[in-house]
Protein backbone atom coordinates (compact mmCIF):
# COMPACT_ATOMS: atom_id res chain seq x y z
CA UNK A 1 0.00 0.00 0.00
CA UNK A 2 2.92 2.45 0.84
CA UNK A 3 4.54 1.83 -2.58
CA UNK A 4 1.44 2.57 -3.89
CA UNK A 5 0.72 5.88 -2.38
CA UNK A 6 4.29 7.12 -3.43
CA UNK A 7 3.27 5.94 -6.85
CA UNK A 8 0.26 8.04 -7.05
CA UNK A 9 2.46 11.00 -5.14
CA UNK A 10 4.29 10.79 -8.04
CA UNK A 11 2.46 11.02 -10.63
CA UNK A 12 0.31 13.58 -8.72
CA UNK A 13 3.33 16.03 -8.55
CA UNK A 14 4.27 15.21 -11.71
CA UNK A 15 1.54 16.73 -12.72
CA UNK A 16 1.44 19.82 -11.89
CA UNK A 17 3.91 21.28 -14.23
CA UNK A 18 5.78 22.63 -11.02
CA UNK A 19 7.93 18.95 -9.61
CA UNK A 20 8.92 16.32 -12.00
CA UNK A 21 10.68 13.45 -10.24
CA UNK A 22 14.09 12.60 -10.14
CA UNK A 23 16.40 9.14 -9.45
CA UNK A 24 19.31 11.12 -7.27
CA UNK A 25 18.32 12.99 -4.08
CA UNK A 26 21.23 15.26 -4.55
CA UNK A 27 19.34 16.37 -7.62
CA UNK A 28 15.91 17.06 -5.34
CA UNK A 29 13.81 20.16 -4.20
CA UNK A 30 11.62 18.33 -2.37
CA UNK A 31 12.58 15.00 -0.56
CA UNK A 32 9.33 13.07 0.58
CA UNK A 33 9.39 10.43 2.99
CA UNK A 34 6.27 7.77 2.99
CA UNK A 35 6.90 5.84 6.06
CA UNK A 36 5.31 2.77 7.34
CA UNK A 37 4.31 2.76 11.39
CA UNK A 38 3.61 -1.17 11.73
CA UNK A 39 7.06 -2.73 13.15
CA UNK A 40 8.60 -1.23 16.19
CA UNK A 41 11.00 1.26 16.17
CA UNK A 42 10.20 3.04 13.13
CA UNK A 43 10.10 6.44 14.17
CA UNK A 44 13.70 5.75 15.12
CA UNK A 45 14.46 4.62 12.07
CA UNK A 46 12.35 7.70 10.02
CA UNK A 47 14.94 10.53 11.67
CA UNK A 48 17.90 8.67 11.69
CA UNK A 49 17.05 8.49 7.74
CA UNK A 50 16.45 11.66 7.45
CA UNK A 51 19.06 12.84 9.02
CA UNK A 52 21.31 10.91 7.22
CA UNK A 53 19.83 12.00 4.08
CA UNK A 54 19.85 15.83 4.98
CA UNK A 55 24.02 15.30 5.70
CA UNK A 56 24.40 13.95 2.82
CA UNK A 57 22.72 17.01 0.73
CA UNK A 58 25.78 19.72 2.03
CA UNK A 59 23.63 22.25 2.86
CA UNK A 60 21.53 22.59 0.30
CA UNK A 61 17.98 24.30 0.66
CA UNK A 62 15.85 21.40 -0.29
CA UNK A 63 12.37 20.79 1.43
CA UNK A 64 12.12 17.63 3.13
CA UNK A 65 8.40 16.06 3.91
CA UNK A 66 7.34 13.05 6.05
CA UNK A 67 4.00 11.31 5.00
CA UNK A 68 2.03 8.37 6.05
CA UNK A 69 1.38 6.22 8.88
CA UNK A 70 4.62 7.51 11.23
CA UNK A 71 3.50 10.74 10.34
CA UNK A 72 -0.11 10.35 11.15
CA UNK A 73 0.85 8.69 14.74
CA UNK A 74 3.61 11.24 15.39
CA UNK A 75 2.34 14.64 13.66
CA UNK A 76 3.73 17.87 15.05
CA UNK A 77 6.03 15.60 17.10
CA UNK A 78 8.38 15.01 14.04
CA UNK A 79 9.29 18.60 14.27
CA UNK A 80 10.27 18.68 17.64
CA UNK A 81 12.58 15.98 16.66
CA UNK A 82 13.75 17.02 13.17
CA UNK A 83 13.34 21.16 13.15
CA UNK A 84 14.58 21.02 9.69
CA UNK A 85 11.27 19.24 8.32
CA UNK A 86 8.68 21.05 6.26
CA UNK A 87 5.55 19.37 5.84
CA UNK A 88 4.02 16.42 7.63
CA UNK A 89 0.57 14.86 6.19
CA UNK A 90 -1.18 11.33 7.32
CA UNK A 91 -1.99 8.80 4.74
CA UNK A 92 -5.55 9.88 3.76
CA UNK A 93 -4.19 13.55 3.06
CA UNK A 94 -1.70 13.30 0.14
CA UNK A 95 -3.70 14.19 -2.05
CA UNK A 96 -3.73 17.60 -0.94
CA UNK A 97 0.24 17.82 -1.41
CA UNK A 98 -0.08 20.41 -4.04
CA UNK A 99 -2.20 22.90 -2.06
CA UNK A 100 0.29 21.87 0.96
CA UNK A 101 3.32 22.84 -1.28
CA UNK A 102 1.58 26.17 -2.36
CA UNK A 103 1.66 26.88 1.66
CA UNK A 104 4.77 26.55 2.35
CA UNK A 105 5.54 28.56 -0.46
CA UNK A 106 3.77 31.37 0.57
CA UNK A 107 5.79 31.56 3.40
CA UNK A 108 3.91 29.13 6.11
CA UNK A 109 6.42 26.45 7.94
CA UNK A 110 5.86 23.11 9.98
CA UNK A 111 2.35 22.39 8.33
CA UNK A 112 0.82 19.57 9.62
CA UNK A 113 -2.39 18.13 8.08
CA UNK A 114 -3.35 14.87 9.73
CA UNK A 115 -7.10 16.14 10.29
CA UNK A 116 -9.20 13.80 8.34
CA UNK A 117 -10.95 15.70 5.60
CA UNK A 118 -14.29 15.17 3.92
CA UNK A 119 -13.26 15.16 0.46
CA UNK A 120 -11.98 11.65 -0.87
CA UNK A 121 -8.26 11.44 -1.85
CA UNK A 122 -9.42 9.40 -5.03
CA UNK A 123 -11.68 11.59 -5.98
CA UNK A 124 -8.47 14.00 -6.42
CA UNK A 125 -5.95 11.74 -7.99
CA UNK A 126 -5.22 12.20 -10.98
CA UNK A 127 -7.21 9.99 -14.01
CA UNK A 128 -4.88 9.02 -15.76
CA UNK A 129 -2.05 6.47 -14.42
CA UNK A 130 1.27 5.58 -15.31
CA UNK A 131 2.19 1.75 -14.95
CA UNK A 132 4.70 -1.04 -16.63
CA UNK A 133 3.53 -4.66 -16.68
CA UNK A 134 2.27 -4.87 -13.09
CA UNK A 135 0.74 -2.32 -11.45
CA UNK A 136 -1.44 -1.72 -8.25
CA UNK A 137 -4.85 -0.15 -7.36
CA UNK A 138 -6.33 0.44 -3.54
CA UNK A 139 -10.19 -0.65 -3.52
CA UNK A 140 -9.97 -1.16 0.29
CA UNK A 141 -8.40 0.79 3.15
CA UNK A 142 -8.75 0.67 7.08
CA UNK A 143 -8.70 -1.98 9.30
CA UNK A 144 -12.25 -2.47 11.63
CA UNK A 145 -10.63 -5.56 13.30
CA UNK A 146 -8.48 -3.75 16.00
CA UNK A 147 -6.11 -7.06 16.63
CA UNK A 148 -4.59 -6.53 20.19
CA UNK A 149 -0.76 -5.87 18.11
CA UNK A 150 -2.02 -3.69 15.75
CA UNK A 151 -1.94 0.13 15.12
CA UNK A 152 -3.32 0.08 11.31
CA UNK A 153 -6.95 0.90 12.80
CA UNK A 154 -5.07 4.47 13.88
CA UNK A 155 -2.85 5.08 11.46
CA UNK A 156 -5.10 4.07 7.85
CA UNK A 157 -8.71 4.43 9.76
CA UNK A 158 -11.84 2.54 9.51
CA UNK A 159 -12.67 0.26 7.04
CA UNK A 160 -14.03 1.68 4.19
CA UNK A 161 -14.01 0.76 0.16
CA UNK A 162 -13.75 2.78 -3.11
CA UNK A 163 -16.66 2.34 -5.45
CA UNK A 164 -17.08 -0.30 -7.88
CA UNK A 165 -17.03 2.48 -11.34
CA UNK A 166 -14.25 4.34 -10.12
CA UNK A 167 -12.01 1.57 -9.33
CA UNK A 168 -12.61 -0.17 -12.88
CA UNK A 169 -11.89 3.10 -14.86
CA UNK A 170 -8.63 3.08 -13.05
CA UNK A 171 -7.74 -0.58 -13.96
CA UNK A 172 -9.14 0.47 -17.70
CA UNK A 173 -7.04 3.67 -18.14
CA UNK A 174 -3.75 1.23 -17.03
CA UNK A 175 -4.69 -1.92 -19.35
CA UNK A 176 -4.86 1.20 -22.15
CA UNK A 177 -0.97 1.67 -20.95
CA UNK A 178 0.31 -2.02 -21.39
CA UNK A 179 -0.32 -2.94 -17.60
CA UNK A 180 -0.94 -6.88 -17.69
CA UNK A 181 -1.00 -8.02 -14.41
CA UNK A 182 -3.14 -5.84 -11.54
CA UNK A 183 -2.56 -6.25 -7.53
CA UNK A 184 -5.85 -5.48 -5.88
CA UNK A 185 -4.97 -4.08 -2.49
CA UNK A 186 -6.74 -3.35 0.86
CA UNK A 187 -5.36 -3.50 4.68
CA UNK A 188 -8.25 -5.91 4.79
CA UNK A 189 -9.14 -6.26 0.63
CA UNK A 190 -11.34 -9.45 1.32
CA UNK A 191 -13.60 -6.99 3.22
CA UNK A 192 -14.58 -5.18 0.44
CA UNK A 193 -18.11 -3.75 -0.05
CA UNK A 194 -19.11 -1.48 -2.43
CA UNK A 195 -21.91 -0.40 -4.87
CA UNK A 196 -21.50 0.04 -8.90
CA UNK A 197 -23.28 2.59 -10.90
CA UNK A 198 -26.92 0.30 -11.25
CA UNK A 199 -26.61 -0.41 -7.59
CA UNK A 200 -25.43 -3.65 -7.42
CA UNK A 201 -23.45 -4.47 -3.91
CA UNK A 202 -19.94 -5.70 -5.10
CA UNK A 203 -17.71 -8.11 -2.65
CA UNK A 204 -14.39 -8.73 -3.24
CA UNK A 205 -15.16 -11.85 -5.30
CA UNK A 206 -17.56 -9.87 -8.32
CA UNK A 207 -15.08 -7.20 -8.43
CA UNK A 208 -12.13 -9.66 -9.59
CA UNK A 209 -15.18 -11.18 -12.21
CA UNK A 210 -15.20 -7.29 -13.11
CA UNK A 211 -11.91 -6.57 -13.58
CA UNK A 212 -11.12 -10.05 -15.40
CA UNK A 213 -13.60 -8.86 -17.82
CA UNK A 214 -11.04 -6.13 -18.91
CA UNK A 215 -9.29 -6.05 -22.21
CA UNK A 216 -5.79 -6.18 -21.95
CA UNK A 217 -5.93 -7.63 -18.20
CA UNK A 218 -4.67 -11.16 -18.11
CA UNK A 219 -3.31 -11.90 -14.63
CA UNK A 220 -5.31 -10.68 -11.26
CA UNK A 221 -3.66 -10.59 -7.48
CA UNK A 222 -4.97 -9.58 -4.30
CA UNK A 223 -3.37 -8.40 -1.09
CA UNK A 224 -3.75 -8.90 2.10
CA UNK A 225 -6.81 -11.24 3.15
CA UNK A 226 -7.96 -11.28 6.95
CA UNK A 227 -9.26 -15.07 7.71
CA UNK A 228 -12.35 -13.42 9.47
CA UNK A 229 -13.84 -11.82 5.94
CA UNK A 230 -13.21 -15.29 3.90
CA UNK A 231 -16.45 -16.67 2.28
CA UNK A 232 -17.24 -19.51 -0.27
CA UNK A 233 -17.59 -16.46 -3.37
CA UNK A 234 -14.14 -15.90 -2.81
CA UNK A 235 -12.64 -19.30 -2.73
CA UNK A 236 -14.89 -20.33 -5.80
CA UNK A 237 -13.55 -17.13 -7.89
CA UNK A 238 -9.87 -19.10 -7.91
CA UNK A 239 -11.77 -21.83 -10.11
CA UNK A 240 -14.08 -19.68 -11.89
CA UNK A 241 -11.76 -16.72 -13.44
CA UNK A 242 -8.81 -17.70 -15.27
CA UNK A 243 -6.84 -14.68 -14.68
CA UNK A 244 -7.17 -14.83 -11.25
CA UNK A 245 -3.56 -15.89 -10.38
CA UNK A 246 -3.32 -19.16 -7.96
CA UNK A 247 -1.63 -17.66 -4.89
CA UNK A 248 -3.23 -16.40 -1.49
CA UNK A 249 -1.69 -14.21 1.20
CA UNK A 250 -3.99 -15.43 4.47
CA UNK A 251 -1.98 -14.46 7.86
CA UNK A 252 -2.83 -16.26 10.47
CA UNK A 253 -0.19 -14.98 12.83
CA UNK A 254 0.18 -17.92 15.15
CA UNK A 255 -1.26 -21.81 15.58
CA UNK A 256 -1.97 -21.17 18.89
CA UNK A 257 -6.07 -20.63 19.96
CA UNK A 258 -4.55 -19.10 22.93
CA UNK A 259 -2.52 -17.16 21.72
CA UNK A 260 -5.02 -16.04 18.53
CA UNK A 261 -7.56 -15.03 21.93
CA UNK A 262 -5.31 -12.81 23.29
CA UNK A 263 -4.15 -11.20 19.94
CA UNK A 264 -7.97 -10.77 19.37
CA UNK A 265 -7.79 -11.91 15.77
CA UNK A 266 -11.72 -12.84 15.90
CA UNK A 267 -10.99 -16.57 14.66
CA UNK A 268 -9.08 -19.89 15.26
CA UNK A 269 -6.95 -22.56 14.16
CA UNK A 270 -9.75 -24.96 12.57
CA UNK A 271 -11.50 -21.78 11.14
CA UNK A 272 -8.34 -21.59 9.23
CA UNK A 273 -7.60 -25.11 8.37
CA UNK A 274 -11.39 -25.44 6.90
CA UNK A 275 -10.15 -22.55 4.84
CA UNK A 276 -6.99 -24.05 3.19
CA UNK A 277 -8.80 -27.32 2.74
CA UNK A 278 -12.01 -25.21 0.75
CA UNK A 279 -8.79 -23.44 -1.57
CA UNK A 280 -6.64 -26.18 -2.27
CA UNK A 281 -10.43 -28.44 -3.50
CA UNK A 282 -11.08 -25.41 -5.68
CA UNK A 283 -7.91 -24.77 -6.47
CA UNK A 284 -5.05 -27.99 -6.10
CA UNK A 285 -2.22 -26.01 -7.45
CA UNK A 286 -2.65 -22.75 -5.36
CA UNK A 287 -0.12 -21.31 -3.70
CA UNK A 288 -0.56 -20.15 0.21
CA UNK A 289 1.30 -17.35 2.25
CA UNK A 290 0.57 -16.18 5.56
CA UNK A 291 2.49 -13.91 8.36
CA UNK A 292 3.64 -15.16 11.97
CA UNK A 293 4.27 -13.47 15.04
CA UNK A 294 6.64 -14.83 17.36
CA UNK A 295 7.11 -14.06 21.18
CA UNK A 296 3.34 -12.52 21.52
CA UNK A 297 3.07 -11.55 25.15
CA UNK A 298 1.85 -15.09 27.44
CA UNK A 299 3.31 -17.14 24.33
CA UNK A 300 4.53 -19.80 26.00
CA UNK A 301 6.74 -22.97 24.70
CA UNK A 302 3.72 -25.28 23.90
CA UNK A 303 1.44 -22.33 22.21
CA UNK A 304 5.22 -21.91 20.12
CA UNK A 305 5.38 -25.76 19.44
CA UNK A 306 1.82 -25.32 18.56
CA UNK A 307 2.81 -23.09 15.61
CA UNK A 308 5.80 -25.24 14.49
CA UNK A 309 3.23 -28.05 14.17
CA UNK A 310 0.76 -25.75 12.43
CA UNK A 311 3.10 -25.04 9.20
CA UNK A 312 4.24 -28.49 9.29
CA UNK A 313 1.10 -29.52 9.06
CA UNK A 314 -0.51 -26.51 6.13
CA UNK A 315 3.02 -26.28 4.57
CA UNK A 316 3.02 -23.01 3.36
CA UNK A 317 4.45 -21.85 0.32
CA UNK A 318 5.74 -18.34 1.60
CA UNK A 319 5.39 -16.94 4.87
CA UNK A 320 6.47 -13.76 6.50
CA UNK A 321 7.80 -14.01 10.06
CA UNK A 322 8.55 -11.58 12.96
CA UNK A 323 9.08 -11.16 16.54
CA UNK A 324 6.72 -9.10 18.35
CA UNK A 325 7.10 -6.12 18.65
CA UNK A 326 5.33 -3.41 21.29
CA UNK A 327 3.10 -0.62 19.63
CA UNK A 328 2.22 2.13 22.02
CA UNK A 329 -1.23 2.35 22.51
CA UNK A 330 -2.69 -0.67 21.69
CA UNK A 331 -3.79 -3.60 23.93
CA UNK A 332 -1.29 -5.36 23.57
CA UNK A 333 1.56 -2.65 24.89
CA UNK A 334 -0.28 -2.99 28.24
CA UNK A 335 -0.33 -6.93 28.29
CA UNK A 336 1.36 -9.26 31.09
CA UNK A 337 4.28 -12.17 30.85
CA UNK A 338 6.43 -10.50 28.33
CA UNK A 339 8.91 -12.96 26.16
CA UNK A 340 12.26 -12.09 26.74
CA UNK A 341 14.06 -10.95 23.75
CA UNK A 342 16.56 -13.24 23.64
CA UNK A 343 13.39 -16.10 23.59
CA UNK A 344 11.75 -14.51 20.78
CA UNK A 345 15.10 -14.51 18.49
CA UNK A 346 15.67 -17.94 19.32
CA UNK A 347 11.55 -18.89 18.20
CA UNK A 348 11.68 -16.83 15.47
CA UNK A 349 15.19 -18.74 14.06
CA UNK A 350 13.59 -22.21 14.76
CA UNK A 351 9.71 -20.93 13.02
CA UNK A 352 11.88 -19.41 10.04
CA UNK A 353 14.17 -22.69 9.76
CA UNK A 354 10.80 -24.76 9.27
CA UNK A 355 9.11 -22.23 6.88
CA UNK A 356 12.54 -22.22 4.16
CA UNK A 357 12.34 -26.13 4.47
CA UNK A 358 8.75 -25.80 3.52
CA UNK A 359 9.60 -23.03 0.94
CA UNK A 360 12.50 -24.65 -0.56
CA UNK A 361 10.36 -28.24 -0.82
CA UNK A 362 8.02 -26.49 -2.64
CA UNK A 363 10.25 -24.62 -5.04
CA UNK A 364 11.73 -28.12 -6.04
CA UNK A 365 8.60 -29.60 -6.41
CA UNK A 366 8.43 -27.23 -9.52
CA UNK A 367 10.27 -28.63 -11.25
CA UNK A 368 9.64 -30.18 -14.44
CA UNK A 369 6.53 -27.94 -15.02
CA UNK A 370 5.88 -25.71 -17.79
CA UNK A 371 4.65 -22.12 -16.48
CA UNK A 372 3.34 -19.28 -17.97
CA UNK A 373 5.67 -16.10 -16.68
CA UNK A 374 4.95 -12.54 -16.90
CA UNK A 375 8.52 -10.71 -17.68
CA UNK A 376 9.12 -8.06 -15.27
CA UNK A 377 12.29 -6.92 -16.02
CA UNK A 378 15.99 -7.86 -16.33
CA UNK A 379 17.38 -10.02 -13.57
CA UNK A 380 19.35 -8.80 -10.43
CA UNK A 381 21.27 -11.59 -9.93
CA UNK A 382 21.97 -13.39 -13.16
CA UNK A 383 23.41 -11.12 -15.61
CA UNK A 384 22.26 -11.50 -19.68
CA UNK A 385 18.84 -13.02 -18.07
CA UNK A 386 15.48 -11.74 -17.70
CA UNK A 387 13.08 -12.57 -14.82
CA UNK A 388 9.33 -12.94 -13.99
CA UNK A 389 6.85 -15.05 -11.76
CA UNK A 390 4.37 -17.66 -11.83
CA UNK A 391 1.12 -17.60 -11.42
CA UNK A 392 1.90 -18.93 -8.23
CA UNK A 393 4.30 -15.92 -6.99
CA UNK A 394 7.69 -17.52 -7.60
CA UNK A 395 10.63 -15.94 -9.49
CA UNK A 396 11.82 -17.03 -12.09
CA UNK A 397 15.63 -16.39 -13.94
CA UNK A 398 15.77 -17.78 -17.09
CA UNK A 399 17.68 -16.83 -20.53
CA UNK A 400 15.88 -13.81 -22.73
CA UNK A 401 15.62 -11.26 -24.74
CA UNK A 402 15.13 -7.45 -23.07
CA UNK A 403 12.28 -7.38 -25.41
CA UNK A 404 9.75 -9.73 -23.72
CA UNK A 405 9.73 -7.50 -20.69
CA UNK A 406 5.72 -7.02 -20.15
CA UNK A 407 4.50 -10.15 -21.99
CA UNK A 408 3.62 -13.89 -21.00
CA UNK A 409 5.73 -16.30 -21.94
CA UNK A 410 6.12 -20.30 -21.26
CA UNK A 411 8.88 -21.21 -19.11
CA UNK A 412 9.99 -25.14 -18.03
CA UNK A 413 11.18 -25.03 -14.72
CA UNK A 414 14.27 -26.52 -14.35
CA UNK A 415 15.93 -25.82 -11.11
CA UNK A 416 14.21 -25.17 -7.44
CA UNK A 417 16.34 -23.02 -4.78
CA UNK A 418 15.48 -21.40 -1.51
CA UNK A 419 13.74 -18.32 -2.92
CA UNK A 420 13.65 -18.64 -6.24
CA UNK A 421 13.37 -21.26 -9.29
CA UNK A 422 15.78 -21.41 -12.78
CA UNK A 423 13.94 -22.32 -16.18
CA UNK A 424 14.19 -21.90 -19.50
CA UNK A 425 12.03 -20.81 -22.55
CA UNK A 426 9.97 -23.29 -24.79
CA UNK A 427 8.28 -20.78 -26.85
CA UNK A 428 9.60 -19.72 -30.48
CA UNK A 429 11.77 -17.26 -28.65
CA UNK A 430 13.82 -19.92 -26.81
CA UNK A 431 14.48 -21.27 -30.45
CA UNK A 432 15.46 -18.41 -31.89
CA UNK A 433 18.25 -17.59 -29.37
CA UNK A 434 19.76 -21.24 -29.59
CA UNK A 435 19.89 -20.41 -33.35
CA UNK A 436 21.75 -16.65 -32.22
């Protein structure tokens, strides 16, 4: 979502006529930073950037500005601890950065807007979007499930989704640009709820039937799922739409019902499992993710060993894994029987051992397939190849031409590694190289 919003900052300043963007800072009037207030110890982490970054500039007048969630926890805050800052604005208000800019041009300092405004910042975006092969669009913000870790219910706001018409013109105006492959994103996206133009309530699962129905759109992702808001629509979409891609981020966050309780995630273990077993019916090849927190205060040894069993058990394809981490004011901040630090590094070494096993299994399982890979760009660690993923969320290096960046080719799978999988091309592009 943050990558998104500096996206669409971009483009919004861009078009103005006044800021056009630029790859070196040294080369920058205005220096935004869109910061992210979920993991602890990111407002430390926010000034020692920054001042790093305003070191590094000499002395040169340039206007620095902090945006989203840090900003919208800490507001006028961030100039008591970094004077030199211009502008601060919350995640709902970017949209307002050229009026903001105007301000401070004018002569006004330290502006803060974290006020929540009436006006929607879609509404004000621009129309028309810039995008390559992949490209993401927000059709759900705000988080209603106030989990006892979690600050996103302060930070984004309540739950709330963008209208059905609005969000299909945007997907239109970037299929019209050569975008392929769209990543529908929400803090909670499978609790999407929206009307279209005639009326008709929209869940999450008729808006990917929507969008699938869009020329030029041939692969469809969504990000992130809560296990409270799945239903049967949504797990029946993955075998009714082919361009709904086979992979599913679901956190669950621990395998532990005692431990879900007192992280107040509003479901359990089973609830879960009936969940995986519903996907993998409708869809056998899918591929699951999910999130684990390690170390939640009271977790004990046996609620721990409870999640080591859990992802033996599910075998996840992917999974993101941290210790937990204290957020001031939410529930959990204020709970009992702590878990030392040094416990929590040790769990989280052990969870994350068991999850690459599980990774790496499934990587060189693979093998031997023929996949269909959207090109995404040249490869970072392979030079003279190109590099894309699977339906299924797994890169891909393989030999190429530069020139099928953005389309769909067929790759054979040849080689499964930790975090990534080696192939080669079948189509009439693999023949012509051999011939080269």
């Amino acid at each position: 979502m943050n990558t998104y919003d500096s996206v669409r900052m971009a483009e919004l300043l861009n078009g103005t006529g006044i800021y056009e963007s630029v790859d070196d800072p040294a080369h920058a009037d205005l220096i935004i930073f869109n910061t992210c207030h979920i993991r602890e110890k990111a407002e430390d982490k926010l000034f020692s950037e920054l001042g790093r970054m305003r070191k590094s500039l000499k002395g040169r007048d340039v206007r620095f500005a902090v945006g989203g969630c840090v900003a919208q926890a800490e507001g006028y805050q961030i100039f008591r601890r970094a004077p030199f800052v211009d502008l601060v604005f919350g995640p709902q208000n970017y949209h307002r950065l050229p009026r903001l800019l105007q301000r401070l041009e004018a002569g006004e300092s330290r502006i803060c807007d974290d006020a929540e405004h009436a006006e929607s910042k879609f509404e004000a975006l621009p129309d028309t979007r810039t995008g390559g092969p992949i490209a993401s669009v927000a059709v759900q913000e705000g988080c209603d499930k106030f989990c006892a870790f979690c600050v996103v219910p302060f930070t984004r706001g309540r739950e709330w989704s963008r209208p059905v018409d609005e969000i299909l013109a945007e997907v239109t105006e970037l299929a019209r640009g050569g975008t392929r492959e769209i990543h529908l994103l929400g803090q909670n996206v499978n609790a999407y709820k929206a009307m279209d133009g005639d009326g008709v309530d929209h869940d999450l699962a008729l808006l990917i039937r929507q969008v699938a129905l869009i020329d030029g759109i041939d692969r469809i992702r969504f990000v992130t799922s809560h296990p409270v808001d799945m239903n049967e629509d949504l797990v029946e979409v993955f075998g009714d739409v082919p361009e709904l891609c086979a992979y599913l981020h679901l956190p669950i966050q621990s395998g532990s019902n005692r431990v879900l309780d007192g992280m107040e995630r509003g479901h359990d273990v089973d609830a879960y499992r009936h969940w995986v077993k519903r996907l993998r019916e409708t869809s056998p090849d899918i591929a699951l993710a999910s999130d684990f927190i390690v170390g939640f205060p009271g977790e004990d040894e046996a609620a721990f060993e409870e999640t080591l069993a859990f992802v033996e058990e599910i075998g996840f394809d992917h999974a993101y894994s941290f210790k937990y981490s204290s957020r001031p004011g939410t529930p959990a901040a204020e709970m009992e029987h702590a878990v030392e630090e040094s416990v929590k590094t040790e769990r989280l070494a052990r969870l994350q051992a068991v999850l690459n096993r599980h990774q790496e299994m499934k990587n060189k399982a693979q093998v031997g397939k023929i996949e269909s890979v959207l090109v995404e760009g040249v490869s970072r660690r392979h030079s003279g190849e190109i590099m894309g993923r699977t339906s299924g969320m797994r890169t891909v290096n393989f030999a190429g031409s530069e020139s099928l960046i953005g389309k769909i080719v067929s790759v054979q799978l040849t080689e499964g590694r930790a975090n990534s999988l080696r192939g080669c091309l079948i189509d009439e592009e693999c023949d012509r190289l051999d011939a080269e």
